[in-house]
N, C-alpha and C. Protein backbone atom coordinates (compact mmCIF):
# COMPACT_ATOMS: atom_id res chain seq x y z
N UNK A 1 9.96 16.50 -4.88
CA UNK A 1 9.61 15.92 -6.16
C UNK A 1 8.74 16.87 -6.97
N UNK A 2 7.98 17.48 -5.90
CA UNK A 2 7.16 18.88 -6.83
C UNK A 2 7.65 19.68 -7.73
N UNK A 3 8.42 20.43 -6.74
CA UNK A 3 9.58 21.21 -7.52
C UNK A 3 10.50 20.74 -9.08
N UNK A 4 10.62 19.56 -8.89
CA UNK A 4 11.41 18.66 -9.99
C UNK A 4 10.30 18.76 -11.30
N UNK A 5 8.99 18.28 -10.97
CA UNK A 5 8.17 17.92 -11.92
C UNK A 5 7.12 18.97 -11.41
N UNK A 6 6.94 20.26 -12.48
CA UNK A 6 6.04 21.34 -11.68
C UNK A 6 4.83 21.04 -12.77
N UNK A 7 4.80 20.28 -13.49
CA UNK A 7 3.83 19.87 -14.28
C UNK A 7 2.84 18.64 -14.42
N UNK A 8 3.64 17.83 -12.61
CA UNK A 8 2.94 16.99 -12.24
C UNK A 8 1.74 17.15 -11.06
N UNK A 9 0.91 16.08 -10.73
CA UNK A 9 0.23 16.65 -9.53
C UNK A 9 0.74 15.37 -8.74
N UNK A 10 0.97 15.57 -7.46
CA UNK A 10 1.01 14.28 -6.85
C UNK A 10 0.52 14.27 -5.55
N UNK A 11 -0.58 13.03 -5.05
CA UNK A 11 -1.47 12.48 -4.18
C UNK A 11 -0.78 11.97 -3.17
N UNK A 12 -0.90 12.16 -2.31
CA UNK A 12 0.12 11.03 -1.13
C UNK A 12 -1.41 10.98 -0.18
N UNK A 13 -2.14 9.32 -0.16
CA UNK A 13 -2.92 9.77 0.76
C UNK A 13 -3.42 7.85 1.64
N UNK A 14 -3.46 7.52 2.31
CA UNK A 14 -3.34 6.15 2.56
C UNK A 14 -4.46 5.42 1.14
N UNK A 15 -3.87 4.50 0.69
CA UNK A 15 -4.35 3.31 -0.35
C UNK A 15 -6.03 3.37 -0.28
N UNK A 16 -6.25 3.08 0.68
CA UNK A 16 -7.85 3.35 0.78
C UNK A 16 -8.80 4.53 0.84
N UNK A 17 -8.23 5.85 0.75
CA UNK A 17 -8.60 6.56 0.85
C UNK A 17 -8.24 7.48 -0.53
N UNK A 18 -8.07 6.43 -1.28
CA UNK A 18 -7.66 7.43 -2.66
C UNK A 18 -8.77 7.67 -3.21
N UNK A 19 -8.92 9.27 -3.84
CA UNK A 19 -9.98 9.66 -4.55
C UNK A 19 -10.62 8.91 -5.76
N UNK A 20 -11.86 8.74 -5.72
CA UNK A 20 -12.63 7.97 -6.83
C UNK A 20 -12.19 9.26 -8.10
N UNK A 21 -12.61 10.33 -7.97
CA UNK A 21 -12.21 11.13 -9.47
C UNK A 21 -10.68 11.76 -9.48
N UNK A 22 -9.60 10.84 -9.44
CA UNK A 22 -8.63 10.81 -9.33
C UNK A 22 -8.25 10.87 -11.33
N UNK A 23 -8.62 10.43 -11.54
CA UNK A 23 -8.58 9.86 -13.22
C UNK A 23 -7.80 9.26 -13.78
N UNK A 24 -7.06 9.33 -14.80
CA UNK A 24 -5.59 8.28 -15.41
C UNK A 24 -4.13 9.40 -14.52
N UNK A 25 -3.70 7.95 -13.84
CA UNK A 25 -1.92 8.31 -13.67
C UNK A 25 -1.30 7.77 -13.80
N UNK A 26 -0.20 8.31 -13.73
CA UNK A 26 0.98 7.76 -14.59
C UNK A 26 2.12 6.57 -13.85
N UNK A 27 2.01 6.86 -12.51
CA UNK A 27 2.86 6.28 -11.50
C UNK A 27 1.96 6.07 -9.83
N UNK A 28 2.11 4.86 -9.84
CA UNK A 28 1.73 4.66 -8.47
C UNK A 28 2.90 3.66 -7.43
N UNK A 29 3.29 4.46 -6.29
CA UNK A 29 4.49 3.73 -5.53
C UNK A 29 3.88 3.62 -4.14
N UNK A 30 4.03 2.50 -3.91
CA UNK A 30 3.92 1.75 -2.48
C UNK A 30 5.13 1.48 -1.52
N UNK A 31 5.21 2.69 -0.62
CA UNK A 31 6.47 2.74 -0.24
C UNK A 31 6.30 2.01 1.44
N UNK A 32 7.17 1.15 1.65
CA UNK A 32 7.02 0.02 2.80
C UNK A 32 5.74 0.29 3.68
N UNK A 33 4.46 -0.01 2.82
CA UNK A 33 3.24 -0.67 3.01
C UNK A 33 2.81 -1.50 2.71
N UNK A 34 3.05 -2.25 1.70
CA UNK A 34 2.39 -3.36 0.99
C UNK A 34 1.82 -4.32 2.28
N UNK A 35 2.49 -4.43 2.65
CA UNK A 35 2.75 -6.07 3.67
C UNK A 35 1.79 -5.23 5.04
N UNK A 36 1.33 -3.68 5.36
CA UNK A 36 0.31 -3.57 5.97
C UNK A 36 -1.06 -3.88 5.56
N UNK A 37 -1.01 -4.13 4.67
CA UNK A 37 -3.02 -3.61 4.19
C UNK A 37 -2.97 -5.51 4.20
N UNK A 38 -4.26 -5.00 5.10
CA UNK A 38 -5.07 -6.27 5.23
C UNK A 38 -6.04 -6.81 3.66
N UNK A 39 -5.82 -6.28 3.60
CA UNK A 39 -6.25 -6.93 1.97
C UNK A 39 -5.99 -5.86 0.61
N UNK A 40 -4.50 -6.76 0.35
CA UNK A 40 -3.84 -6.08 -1.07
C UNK A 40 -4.81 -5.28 -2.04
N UNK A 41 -5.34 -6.37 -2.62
CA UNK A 41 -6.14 -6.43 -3.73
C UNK A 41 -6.84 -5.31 -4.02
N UNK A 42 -7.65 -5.32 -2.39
CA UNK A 42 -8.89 -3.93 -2.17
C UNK A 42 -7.78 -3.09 -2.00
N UNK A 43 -6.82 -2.51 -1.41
CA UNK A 43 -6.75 -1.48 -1.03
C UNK A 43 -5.99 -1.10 -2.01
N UNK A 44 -5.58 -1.85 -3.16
CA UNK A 44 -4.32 -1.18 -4.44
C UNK A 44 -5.39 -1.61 -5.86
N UNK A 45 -6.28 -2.03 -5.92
CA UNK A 45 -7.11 -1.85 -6.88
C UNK A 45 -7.70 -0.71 -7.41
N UNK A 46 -7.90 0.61 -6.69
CA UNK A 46 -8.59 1.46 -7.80
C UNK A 46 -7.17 2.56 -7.93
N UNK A 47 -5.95 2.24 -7.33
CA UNK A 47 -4.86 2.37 -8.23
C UNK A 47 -4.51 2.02 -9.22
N UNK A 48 -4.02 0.55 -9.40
CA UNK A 48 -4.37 -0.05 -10.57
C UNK A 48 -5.13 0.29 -11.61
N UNK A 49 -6.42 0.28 -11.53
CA UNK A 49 -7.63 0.41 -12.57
C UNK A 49 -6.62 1.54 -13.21
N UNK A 50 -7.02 2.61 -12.21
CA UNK A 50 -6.91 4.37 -12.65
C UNK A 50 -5.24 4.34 -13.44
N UNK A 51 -4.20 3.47 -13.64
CA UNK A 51 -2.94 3.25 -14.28
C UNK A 51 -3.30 3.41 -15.66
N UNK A 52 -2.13 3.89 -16.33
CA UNK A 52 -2.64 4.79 -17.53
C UNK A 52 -1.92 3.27 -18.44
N UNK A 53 -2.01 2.67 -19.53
CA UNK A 53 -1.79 2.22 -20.14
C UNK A 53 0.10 2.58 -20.44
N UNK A 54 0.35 1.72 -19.76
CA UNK A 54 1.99 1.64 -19.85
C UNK A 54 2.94 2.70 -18.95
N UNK A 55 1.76 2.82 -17.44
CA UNK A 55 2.14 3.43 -16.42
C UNK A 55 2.98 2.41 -15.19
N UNK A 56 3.68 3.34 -14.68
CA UNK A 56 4.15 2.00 -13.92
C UNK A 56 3.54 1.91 -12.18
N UNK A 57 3.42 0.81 -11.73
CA UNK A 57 3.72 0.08 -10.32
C UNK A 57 4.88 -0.39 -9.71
N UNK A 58 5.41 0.89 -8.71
CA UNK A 58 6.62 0.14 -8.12
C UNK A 58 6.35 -0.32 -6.53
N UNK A 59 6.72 -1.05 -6.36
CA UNK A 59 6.36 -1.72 -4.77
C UNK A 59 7.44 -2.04 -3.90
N UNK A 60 7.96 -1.36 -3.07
CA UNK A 60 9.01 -1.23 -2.31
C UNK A 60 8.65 -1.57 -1.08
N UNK A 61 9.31 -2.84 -0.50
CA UNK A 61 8.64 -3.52 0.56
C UNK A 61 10.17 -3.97 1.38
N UNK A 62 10.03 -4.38 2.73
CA UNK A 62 10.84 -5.37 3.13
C UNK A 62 9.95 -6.29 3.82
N UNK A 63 11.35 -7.36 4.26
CA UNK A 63 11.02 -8.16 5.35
C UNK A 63 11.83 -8.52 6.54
N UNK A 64 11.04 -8.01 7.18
CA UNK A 64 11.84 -6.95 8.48
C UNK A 64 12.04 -8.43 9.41
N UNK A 65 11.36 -8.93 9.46
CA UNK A 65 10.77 -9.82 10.94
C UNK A 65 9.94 -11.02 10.56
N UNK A 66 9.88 -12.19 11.36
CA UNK A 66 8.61 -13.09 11.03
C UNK A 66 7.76 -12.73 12.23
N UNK A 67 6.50 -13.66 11.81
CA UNK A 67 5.56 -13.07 12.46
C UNK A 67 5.45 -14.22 13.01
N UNK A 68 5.92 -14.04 14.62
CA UNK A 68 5.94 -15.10 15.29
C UNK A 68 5.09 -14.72 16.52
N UNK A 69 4.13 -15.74 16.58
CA UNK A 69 2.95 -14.96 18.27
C UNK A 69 2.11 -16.28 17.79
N UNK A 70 1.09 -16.54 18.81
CA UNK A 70 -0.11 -16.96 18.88
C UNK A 70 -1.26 -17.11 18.76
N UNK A 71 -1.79 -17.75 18.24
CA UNK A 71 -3.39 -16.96 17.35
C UNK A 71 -4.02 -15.75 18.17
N UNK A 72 -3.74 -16.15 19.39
CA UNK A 72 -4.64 -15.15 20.33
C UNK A 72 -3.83 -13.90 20.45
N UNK A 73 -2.56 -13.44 20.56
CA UNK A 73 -1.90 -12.47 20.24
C UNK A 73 -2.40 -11.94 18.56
N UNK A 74 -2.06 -12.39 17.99
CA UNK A 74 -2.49 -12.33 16.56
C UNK A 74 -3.84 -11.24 16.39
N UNK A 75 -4.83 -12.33 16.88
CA UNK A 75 -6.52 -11.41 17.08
C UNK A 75 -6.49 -10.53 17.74
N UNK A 76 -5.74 -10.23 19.03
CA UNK A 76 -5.54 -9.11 20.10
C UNK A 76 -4.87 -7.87 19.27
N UNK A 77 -3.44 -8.08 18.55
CA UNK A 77 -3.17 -7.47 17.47
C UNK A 77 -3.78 -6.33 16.63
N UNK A 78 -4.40 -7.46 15.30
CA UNK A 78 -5.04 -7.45 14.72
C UNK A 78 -6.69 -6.35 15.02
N UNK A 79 -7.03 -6.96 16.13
CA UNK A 79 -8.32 -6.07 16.58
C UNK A 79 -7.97 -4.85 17.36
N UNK A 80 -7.04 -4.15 17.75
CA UNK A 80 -6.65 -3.12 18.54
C UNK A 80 -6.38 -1.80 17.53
N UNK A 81 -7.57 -0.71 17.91
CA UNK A 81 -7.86 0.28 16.55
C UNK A 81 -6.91 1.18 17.01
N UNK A 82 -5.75 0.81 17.68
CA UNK A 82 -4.49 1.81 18.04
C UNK A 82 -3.73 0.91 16.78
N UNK A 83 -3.59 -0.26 16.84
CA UNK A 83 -2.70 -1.15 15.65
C UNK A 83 -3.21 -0.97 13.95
N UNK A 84 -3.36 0.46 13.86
CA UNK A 84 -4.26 0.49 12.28
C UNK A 84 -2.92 0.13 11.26
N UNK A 85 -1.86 -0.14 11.69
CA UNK A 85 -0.77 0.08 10.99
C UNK A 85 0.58 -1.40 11.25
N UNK A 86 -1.00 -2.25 11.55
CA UNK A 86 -0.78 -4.05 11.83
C UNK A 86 0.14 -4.38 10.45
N UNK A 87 1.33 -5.03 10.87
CA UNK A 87 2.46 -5.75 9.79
C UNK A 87 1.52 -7.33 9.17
N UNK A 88 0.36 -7.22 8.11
CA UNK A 88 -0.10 -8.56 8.20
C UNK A 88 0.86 -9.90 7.59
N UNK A 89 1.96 -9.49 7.12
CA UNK A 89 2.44 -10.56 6.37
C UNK A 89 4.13 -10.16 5.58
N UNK A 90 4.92 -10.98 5.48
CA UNK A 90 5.88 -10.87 5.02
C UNK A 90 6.21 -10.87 3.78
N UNK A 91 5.42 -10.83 3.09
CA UNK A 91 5.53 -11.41 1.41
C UNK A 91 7.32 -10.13 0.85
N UNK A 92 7.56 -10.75 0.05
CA UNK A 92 8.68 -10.53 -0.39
C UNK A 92 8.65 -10.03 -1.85
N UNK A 93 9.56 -10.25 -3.24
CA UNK A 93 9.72 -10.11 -4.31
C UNK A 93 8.80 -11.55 -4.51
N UNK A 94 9.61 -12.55 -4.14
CA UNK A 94 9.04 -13.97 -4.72
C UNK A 94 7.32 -14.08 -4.77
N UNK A 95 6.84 -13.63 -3.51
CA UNK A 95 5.43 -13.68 -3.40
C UNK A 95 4.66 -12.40 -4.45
């Protein structure tokens, strides 16, 4: 994509770890992560903000599987810092 656009810069770096002096861009894509990050909001918010006025958000997700287990599987899951890359939820287009 570099090569294509040699006049762009482009970031690839996990959602939470995006640079604060990043400044206005033009495009931000969420490519089958959404449905990892334990909390949307925080971790695609200072994407958002930093969106340039009539930049776009594309969000490319599936839904692979339900999430079928036990609360206690779930927390075991969930708390295991090998699982940083925990499926929290299925949300779709509709959601």
């Amino acid at each position: 994509l570099a090569e294509r656009a040699p006049g762009g810069r482009f970031v690839a770096v996990r959602a939470e770890d995006l640079p604060a002096d990043l400044g206005e861009i033009d495009h931000v894509l969420v490519l089958r992560s959404y449905n990892h990050f334990a909390r949307p909001d925080e971790a695609l918010g200072p994407a958002i903000r930093a969106l340039r006025v009539g930049g776009t958000l594309l969000v490319a997700d599936n839904v692979a599987f339900g999430l079928v287990r036990t609360l206690a599987h779930a927390r075991r899951a969930e708390g295991a810092p090998e699982n940083a890359f925990e499926h929290y939820r299925n949300d779709g287009a509709a959601e």
